[in-house]
PDB file of N, CA and C in Angstrom:
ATOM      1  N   UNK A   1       0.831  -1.179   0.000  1.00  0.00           N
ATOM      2  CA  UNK A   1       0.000   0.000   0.000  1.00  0.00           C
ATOM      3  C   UNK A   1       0.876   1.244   0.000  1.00  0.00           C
ATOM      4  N   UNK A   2       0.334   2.144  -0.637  1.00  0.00           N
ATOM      5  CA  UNK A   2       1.484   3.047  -1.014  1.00  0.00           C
ATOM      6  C   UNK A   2       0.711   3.849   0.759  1.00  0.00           C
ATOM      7  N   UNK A   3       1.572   5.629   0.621  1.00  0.00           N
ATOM      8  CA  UNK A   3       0.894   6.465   2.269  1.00  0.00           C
ATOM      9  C   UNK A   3      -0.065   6.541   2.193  1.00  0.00           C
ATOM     10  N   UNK A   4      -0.679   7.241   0.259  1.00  0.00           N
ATOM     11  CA  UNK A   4      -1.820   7.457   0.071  1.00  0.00           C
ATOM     12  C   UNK A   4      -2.945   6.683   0.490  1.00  0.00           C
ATOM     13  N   UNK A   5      -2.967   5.579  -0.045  1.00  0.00           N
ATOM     14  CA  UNK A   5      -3.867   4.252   0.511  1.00  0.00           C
ATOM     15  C   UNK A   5      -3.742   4.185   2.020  1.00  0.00           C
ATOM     16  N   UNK A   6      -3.081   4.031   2.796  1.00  0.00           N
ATOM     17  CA  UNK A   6      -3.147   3.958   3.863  1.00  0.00           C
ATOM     18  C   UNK A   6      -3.536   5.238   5.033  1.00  0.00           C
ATOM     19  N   UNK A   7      -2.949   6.637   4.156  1.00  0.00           N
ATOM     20  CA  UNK A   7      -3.641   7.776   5.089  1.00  0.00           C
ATOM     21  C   UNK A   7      -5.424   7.381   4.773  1.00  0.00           C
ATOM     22  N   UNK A   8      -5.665   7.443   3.580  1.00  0.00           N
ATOM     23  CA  UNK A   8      -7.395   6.735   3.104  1.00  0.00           C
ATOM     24  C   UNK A   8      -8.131   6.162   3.567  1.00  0.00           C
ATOM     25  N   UNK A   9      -7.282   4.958   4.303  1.00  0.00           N
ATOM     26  CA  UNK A   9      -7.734   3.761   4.692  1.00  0.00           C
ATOM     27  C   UNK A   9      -8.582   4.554   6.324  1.00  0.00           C
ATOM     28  N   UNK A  10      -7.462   5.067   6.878  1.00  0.00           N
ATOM     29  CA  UNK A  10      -7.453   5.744   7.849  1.00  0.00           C
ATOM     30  C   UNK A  10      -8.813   6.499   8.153  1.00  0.00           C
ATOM     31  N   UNK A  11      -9.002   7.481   7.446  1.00  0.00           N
ATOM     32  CA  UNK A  11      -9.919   8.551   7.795  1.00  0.00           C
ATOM     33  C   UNK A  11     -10.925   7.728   7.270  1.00  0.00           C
ATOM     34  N   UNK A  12     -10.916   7.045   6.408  1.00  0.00           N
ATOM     35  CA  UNK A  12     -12.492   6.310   6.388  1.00  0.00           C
ATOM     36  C   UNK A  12     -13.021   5.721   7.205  1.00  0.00           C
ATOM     37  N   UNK A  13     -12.077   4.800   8.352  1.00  0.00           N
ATOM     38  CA  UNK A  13     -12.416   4.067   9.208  1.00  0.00           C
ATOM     39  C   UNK A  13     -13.273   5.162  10.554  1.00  0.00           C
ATOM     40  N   UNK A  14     -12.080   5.911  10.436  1.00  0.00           N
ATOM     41  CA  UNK A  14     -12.671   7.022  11.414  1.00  0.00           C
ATOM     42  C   UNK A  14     -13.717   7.689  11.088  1.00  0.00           C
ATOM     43  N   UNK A  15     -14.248   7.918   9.864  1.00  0.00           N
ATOM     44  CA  UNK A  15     -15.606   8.237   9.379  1.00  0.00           C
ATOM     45  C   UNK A  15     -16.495   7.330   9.719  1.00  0.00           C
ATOM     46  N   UNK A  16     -16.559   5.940   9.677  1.00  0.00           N
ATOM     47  CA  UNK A  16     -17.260   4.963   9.712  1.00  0.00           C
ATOM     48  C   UNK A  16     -17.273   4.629  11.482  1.00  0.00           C
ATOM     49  N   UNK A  17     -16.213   4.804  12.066  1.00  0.00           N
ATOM     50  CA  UNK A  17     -16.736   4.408  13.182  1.00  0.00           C
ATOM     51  C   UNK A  17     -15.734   3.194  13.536  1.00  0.00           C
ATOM     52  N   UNK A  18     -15.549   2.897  12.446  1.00  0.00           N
ATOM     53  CA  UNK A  18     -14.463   1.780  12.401  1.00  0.00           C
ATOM     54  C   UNK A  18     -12.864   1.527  12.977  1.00  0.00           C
ATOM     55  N   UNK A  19     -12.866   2.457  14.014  1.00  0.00           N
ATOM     56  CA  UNK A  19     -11.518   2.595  14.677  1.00  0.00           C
ATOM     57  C   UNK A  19     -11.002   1.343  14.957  1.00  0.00           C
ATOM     58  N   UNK A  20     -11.526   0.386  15.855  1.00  0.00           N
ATOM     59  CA  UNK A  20     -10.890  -1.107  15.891  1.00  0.00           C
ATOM     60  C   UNK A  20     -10.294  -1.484  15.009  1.00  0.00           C
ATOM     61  N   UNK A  21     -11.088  -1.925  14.012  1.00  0.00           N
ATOM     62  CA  UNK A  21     -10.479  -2.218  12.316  1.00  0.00           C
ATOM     63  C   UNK A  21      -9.111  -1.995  12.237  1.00  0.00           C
ATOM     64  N   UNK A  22      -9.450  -0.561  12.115  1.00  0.00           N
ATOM     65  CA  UNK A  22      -8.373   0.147  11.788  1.00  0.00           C
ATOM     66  C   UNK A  22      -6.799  -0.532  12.369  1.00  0.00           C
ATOM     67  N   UNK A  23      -7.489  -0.690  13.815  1.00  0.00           N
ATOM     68  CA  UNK A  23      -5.936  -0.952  14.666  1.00  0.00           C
ATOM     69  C   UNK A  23      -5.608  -2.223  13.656  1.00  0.00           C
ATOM     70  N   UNK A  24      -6.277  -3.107  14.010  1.00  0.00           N
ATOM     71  CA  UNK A  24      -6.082  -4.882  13.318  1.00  0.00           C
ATOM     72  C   UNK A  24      -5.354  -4.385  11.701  1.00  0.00           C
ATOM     73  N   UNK A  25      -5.825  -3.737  10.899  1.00  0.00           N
ATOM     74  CA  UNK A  25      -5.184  -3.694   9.714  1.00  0.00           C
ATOM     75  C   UNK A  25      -4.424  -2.646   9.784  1.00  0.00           C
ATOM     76  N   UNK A  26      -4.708  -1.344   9.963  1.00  0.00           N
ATOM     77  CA  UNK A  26      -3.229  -0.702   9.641  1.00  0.00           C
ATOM     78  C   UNK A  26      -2.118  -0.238  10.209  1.00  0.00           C
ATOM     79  N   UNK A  27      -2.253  -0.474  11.574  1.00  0.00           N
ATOM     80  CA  UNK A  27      -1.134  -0.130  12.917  1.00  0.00           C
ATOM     81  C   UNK A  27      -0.096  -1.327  12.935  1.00  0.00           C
ATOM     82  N   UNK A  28       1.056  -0.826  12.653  1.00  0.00           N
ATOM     83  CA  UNK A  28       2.294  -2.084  13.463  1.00  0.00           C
ATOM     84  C   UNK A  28       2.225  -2.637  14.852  1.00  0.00           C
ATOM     85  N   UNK A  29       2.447  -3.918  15.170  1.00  0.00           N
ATOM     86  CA  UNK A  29       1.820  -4.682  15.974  1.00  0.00           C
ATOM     87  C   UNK A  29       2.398  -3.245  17.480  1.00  0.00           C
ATOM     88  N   UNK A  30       3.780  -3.021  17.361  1.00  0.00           N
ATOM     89  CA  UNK A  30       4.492  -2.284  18.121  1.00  0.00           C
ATOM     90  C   UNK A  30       4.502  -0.720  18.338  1.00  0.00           C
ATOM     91  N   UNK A  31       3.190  -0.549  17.279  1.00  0.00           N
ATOM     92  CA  UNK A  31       2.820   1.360  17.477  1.00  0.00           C
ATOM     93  C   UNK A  31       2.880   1.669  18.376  1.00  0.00           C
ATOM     94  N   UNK A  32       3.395   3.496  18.369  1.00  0.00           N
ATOM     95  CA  UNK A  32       3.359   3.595  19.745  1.00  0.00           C
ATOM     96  C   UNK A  32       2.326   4.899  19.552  1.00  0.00           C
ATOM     97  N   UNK A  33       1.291   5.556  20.371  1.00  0.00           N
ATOM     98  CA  UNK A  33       0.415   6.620  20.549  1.00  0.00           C
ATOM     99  C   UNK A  33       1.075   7.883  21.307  1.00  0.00           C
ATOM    100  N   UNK A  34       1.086   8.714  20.959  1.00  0.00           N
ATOM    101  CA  UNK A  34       1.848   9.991  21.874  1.00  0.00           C
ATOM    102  C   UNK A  34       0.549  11.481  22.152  1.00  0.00           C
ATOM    103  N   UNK A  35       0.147  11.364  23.221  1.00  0.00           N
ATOM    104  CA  UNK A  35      -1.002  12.341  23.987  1.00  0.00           C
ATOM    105  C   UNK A  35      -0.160  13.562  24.196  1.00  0.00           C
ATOM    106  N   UNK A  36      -0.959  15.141  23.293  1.00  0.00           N
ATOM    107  CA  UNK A  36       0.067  16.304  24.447  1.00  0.00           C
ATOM    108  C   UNK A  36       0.178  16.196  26.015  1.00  0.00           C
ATOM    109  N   UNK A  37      -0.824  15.579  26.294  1.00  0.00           N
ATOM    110  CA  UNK A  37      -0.528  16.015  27.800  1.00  0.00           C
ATOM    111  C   UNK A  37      -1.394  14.359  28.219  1.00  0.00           C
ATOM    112  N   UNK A  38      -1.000  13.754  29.751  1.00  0.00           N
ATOM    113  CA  UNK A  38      -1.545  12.681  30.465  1.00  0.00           C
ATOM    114  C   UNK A  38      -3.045  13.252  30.986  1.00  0.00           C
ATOM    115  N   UNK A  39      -3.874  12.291  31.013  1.00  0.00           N
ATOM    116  CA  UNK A  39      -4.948  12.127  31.229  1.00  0.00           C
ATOM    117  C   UNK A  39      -5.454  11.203  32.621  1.00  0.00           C
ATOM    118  N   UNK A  40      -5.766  11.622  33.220  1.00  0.00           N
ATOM    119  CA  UNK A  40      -6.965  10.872  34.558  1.00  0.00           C
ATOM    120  C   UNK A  40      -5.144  10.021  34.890  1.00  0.00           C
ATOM    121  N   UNK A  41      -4.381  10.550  35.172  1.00  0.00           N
ATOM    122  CA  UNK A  41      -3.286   9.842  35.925  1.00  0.00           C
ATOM    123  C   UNK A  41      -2.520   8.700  34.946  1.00  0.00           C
ATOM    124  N   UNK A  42      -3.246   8.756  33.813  1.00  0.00           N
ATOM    125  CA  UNK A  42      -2.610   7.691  32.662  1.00  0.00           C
ATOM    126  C   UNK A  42      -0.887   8.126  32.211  1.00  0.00           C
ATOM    127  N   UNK A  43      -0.009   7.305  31.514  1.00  0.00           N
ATOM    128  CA  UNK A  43       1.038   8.134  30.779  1.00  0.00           C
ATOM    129  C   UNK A  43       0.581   8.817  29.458  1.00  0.00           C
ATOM    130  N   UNK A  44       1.685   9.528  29.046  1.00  0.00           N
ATOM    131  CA  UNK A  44       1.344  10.360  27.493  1.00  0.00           C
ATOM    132  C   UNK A  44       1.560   9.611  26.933  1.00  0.00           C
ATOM    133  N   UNK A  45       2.361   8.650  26.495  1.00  0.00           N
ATOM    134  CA  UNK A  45       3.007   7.762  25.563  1.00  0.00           C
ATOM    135  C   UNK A  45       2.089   6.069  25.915  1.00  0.00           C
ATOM    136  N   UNK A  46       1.651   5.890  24.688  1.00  0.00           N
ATOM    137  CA  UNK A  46       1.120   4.018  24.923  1.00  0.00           C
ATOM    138  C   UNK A  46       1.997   3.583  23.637  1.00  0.00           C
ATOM    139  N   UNK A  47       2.330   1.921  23.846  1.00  0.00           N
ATOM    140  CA  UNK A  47       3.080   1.429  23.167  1.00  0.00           C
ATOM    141  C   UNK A  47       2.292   0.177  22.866  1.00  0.00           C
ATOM    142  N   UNK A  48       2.286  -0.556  21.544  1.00  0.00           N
ATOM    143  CA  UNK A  48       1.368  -1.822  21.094  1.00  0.00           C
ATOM    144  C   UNK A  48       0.048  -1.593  20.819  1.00  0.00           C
ATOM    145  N   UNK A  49      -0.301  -2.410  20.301  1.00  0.00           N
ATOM    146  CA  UNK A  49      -1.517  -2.697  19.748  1.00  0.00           C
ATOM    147  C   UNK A  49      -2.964  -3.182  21.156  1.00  0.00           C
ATOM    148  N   UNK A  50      -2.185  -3.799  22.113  1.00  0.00           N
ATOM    149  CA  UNK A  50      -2.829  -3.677  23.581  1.00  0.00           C
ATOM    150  C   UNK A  50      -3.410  -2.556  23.818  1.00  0.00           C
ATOM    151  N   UNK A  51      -1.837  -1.812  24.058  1.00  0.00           N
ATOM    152  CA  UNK A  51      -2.189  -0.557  24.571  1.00  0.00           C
ATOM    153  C   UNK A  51      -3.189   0.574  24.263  1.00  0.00           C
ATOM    154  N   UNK A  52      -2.752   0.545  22.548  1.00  0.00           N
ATOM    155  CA  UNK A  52      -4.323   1.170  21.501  1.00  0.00           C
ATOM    156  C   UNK A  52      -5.193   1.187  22.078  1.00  0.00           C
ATOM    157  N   UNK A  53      -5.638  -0.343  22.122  1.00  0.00           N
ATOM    158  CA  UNK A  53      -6.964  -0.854  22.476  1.00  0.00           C
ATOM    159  C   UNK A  53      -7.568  -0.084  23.764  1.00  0.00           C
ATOM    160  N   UNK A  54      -6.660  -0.254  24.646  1.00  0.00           N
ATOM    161  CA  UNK A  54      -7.222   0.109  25.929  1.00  0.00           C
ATOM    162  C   UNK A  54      -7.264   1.591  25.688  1.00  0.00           C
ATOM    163  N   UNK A  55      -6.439   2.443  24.986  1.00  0.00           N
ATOM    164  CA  UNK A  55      -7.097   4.152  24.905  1.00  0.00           C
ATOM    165  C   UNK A  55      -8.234   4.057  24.146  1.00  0.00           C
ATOM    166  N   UNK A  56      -8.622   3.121  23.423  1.00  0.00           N
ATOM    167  CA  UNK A  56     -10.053   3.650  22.924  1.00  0.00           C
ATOM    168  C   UNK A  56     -10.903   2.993  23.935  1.00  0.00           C
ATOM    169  N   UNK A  57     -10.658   2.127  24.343  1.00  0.00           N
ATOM    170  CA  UNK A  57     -11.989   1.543  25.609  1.00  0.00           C
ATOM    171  C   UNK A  57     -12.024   2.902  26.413  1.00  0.00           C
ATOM    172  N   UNK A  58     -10.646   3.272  27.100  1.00  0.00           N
ATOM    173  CA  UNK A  58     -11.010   4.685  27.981  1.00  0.00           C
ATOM    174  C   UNK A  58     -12.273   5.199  27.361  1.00  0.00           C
ATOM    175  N   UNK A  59     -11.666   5.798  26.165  1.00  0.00           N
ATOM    176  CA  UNK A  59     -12.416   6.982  25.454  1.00  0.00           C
ATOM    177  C   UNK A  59     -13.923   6.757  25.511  1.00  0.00           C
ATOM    178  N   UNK A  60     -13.905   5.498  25.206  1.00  0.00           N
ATOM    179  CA  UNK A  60     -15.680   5.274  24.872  1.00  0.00           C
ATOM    180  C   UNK A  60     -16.143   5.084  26.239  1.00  0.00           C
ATOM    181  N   UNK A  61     -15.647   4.572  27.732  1.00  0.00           N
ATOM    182  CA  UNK A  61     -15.779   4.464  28.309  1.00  0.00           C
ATOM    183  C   UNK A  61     -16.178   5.685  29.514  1.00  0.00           C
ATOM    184  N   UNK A  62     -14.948   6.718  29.210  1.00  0.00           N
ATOM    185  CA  UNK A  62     -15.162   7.829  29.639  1.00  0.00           C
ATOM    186  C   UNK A  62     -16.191   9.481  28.908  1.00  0.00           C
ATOM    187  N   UNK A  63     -15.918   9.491  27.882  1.00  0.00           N
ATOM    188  CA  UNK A  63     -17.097  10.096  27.182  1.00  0.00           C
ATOM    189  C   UNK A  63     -18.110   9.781  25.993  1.00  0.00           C
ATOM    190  N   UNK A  64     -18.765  10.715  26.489  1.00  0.00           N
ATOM    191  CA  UNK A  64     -19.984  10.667  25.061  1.00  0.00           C
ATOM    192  C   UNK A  64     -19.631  11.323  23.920  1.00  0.00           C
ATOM    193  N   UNK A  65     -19.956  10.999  22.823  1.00  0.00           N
ATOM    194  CA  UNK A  65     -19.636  12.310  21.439  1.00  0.00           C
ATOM    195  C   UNK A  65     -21.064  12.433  21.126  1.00  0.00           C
ATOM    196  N   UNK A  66     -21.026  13.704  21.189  1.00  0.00           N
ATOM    197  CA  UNK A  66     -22.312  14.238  20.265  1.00  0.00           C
ATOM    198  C   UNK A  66     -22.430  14.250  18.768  1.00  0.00           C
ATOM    199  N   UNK A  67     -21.302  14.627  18.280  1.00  0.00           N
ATOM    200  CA  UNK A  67     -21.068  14.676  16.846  1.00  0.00           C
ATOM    201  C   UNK A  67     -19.114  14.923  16.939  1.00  0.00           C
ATOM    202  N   UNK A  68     -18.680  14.608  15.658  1.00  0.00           N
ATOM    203  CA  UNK A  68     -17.517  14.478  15.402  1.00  0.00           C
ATOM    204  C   UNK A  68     -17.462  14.707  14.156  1.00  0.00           C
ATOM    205  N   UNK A  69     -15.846  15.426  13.260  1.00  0.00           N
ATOM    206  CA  UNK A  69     -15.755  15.486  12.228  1.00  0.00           C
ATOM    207  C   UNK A  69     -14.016  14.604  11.663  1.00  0.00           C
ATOM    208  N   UNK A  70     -13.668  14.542  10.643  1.00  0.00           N
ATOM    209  CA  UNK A  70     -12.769  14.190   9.896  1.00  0.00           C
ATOM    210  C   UNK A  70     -12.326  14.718   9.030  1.00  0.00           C
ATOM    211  N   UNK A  71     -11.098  15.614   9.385  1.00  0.00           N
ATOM    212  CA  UNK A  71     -10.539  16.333   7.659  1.00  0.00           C
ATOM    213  C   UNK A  71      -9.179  16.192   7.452  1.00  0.00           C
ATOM    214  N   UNK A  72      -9.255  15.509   6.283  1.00  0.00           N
ATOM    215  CA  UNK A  72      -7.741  15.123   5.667  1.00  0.00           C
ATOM    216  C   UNK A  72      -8.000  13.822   5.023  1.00  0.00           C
ATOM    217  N   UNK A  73      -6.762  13.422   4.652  1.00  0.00           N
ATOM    218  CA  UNK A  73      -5.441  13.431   5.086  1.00  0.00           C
ATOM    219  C   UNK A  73      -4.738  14.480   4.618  1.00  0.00           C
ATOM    220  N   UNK A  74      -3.308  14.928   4.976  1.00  0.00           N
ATOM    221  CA  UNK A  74      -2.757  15.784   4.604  1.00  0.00           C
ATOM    222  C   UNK A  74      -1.492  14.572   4.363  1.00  0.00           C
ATOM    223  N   UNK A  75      -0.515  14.686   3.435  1.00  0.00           N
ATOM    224  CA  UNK A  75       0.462  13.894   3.087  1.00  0.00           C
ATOM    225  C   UNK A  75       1.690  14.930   3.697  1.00  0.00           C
ATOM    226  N   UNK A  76       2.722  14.380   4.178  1.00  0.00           N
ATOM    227  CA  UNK A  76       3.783  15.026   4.358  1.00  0.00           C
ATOM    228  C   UNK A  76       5.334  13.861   3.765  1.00  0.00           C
ATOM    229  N   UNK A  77       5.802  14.233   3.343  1.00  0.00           N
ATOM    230  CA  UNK A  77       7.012  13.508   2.754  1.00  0.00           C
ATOM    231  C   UNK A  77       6.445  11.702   2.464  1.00  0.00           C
ATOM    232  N   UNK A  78       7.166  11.197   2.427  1.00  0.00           N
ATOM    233  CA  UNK A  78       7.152   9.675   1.756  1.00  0.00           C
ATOM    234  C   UNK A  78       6.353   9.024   3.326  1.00  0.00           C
ATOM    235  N   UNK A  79       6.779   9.770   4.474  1.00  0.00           N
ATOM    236  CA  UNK A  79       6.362   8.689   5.415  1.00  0.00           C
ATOM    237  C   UNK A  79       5.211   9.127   6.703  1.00  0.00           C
ATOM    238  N   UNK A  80       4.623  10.263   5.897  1.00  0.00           N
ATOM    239  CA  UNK A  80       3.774  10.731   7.548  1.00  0.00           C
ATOM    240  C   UNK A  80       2.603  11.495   6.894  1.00  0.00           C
ATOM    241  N   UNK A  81       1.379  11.631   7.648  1.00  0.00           N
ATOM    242  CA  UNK A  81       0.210  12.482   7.124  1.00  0.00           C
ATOM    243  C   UNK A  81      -0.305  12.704   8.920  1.00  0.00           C
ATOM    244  N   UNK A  82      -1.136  13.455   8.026  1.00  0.00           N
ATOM    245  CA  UNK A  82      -1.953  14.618   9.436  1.00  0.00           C
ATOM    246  C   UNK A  82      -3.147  14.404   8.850  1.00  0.00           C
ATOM    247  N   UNK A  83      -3.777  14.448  10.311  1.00  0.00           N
ATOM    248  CA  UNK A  83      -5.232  14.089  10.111  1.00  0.00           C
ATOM    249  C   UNK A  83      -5.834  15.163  10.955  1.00  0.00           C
ATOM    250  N   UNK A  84      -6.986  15.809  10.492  1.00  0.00           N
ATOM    251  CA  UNK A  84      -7.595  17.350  11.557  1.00  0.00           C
ATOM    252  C   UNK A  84      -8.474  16.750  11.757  1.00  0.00           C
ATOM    253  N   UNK A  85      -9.207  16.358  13.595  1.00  0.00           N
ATOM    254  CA  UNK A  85     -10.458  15.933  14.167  1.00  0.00           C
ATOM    255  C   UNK A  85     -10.937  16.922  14.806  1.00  0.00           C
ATOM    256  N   UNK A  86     -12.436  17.049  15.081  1.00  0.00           N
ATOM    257  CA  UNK A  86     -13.149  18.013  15.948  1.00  0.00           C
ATOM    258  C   UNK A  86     -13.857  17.239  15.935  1.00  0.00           C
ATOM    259  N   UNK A  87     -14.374  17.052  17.831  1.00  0.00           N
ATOM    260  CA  UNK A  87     -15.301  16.397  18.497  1.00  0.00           C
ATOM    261  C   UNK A  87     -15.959  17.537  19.892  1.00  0.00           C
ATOM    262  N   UNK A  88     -17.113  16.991  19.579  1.00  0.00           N
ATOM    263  CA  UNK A  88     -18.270  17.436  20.503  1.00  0.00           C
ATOM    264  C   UNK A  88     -18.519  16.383  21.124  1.00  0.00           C
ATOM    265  N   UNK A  89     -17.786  16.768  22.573  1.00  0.00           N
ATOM    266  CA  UNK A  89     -17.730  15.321  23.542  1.00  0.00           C
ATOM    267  C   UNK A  89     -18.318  15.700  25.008  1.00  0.00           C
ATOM    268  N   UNK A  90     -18.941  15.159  26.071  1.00  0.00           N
ATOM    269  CA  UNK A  90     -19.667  15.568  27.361  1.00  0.00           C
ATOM    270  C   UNK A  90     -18.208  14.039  27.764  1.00  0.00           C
ATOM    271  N   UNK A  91     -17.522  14.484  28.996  1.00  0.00           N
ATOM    272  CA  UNK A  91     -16.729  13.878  30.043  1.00  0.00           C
ATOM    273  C   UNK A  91     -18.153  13.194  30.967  1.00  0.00           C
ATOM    274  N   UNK A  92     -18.506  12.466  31.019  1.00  0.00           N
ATOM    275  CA  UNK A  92     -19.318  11.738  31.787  1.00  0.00           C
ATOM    276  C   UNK A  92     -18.969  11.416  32.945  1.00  0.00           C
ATOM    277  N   UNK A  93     -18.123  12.068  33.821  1.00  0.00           N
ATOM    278  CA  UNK A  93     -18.495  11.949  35.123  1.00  0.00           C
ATOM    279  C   UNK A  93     -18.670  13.181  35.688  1.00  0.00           C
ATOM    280  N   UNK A  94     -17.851  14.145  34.797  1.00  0.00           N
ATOM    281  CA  UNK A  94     -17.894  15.265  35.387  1.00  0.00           C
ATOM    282  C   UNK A  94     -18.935  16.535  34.734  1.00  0.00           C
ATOM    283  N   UNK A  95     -19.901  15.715  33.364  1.00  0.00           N
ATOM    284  CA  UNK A  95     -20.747  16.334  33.024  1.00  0.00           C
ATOM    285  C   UNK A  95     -20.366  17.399  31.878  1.00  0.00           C
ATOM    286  N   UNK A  96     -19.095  18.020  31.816  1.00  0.00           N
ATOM    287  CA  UNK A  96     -18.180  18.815  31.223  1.00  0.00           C
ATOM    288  C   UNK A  96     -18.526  18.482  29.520  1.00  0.00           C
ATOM    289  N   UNK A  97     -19.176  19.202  29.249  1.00  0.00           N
ATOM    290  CA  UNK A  97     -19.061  19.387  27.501  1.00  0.00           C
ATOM    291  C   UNK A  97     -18.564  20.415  27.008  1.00  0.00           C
ATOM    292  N   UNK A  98     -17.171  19.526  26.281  1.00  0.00           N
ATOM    293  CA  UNK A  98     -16.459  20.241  24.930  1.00  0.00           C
ATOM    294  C   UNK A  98     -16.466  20.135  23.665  1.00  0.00           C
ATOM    295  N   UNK A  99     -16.292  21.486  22.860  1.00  0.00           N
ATOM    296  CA  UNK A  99     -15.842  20.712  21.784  1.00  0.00           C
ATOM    297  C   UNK A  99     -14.798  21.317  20.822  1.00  0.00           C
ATOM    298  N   UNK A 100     -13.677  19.739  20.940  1.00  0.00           N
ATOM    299  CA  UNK A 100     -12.534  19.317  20.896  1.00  0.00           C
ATOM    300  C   UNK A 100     -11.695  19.366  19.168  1.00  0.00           C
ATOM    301  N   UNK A 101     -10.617  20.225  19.020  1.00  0.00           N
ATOM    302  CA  UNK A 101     -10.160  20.009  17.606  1.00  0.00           C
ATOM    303  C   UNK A 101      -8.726  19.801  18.333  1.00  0.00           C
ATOM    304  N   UNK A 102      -8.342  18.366  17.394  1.00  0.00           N
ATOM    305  CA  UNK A 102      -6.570  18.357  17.656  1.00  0.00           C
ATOM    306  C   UNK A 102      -6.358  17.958  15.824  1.00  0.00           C
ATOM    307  N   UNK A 103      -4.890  17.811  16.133  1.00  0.00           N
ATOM    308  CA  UNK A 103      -4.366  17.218  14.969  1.00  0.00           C
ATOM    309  C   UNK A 103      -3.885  16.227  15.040  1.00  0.00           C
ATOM    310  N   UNK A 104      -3.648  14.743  14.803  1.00  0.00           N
ATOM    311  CA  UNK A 104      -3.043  13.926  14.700  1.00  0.00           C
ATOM    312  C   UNK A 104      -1.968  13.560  13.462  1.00  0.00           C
ATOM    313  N   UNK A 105      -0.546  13.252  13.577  1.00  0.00           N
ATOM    314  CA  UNK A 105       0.619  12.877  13.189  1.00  0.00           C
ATOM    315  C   UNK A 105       0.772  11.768  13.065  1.00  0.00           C
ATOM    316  N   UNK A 106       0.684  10.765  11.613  1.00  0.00           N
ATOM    317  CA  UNK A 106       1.185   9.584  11.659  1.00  0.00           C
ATOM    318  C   UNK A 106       2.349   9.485  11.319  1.00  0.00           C
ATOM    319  N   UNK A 107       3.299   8.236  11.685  1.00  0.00           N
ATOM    320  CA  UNK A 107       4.175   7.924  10.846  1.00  0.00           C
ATOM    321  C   UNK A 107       4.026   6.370  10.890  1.00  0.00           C
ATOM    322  N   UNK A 108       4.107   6.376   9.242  1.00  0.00           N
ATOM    323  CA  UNK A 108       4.244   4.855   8.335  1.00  0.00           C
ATOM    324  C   UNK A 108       5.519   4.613   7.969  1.00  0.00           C
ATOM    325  N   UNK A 109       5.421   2.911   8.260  1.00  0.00           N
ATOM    326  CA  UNK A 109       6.990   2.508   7.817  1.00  0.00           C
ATOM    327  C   UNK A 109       6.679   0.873   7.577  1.00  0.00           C
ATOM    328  N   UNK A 110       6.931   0.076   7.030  1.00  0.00           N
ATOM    329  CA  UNK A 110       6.714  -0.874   5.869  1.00  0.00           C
ATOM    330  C   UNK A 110       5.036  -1.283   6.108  1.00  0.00           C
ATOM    331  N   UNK A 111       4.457  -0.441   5.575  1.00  0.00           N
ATOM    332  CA  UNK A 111       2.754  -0.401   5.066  1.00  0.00           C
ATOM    333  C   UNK A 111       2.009  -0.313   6.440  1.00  0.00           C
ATOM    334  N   UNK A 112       2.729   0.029   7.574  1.00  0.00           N
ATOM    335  CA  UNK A 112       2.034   0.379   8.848  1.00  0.00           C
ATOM    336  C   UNK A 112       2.104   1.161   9.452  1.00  0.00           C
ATOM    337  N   UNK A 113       0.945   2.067  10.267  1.00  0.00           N
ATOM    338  CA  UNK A 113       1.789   3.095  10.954  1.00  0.00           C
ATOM    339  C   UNK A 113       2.272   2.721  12.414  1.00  0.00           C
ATOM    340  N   UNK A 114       3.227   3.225  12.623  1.00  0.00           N
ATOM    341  CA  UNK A 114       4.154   2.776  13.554  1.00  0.00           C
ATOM    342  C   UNK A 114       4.153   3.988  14.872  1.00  0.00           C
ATOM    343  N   UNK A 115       3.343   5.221  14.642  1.00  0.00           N
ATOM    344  CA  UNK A 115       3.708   6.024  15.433  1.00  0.00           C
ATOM    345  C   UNK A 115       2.076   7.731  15.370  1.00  0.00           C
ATOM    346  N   UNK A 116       1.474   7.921  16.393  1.00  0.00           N
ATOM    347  CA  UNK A 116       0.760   8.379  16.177  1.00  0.00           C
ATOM    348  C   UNK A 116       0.669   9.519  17.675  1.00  0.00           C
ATOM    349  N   UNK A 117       1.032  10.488  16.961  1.00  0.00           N
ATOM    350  CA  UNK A 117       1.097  12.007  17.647  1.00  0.00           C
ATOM    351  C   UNK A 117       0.136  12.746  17.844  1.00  0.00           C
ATOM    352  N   UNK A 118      -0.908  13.540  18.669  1.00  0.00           N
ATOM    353  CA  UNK A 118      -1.527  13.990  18.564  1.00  0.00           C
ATOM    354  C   UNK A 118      -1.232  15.744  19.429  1.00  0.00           C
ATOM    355  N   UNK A 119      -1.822  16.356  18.484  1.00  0.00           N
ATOM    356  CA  UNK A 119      -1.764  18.713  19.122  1.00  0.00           C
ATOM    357  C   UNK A 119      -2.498  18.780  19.765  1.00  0.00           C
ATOM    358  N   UNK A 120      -3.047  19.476  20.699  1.00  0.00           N
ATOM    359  CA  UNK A 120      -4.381  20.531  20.237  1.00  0.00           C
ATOM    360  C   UNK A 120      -3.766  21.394  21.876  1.00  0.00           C
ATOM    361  N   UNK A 121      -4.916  22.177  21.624  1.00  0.00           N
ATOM    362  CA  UNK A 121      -4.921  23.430  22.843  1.00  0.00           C
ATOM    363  C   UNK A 121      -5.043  22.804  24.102  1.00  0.00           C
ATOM    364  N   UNK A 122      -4.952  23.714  24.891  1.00  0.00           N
ATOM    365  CA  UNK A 122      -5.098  23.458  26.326  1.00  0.00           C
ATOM    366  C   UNK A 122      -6.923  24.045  26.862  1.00  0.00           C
TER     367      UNK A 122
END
């Protein structure tokens, strides 16, 4: 799969809802996730395909989305794309509704991404 196909692959899944997927086919077994900042006492950095897993259980676990968007991919050199999200999310314990734009940073390296960065504000 060339980046193109695979940044593609990407934002569709995330359009669809299809984030799991996603991990199983296009993440290296050994990805690692990088958060600006730690969350509820968690680290910034998760490593594996485990680890994935368990930040999206948080996520769904800890909030609601009202609505969400997807824009990109953006291609950057042979091995990385950016992806722009905005979510309208309520924190469910603490009732707290935001809504959330970061950027996410991949990097791909033999047809997987291996490494996933994410911006946004404070």
């Amino acid at each position: 799969m060339t980046l193109q196909d695979i940044a593609d692959k990407l934002v569709a899944h995330c359009k669809a809802g299809t984030e799991a997927e996603a991990l199983e086919t296009l993440y290296a077994p050994t990805a690692v996730s990088v958060e600006a900042t730690a969350f509820d006492g968690g680290a910034r950095e998760t490593e594996g395909i485990e680890g994935l897993r368990g930040k999206h259980a948080w996520w769904g676990e800890n909030f609601e989305v009202h609505g969400a968007s997807v824009d990109g991919p953006y291609l950057h050199g042979p091995d990385r794309f950016a992806v722009v999200f905005a979510i309208d999310a309520t924190h469910k314990s603490s009732g707290q509704r935001n809504a959330m734009k970061e950027v996410a940073l991949y990097t791909v390296s033999g047809d997987k991404i291996t490494r996933e960065e994410f911006f946004y504000t404070a």
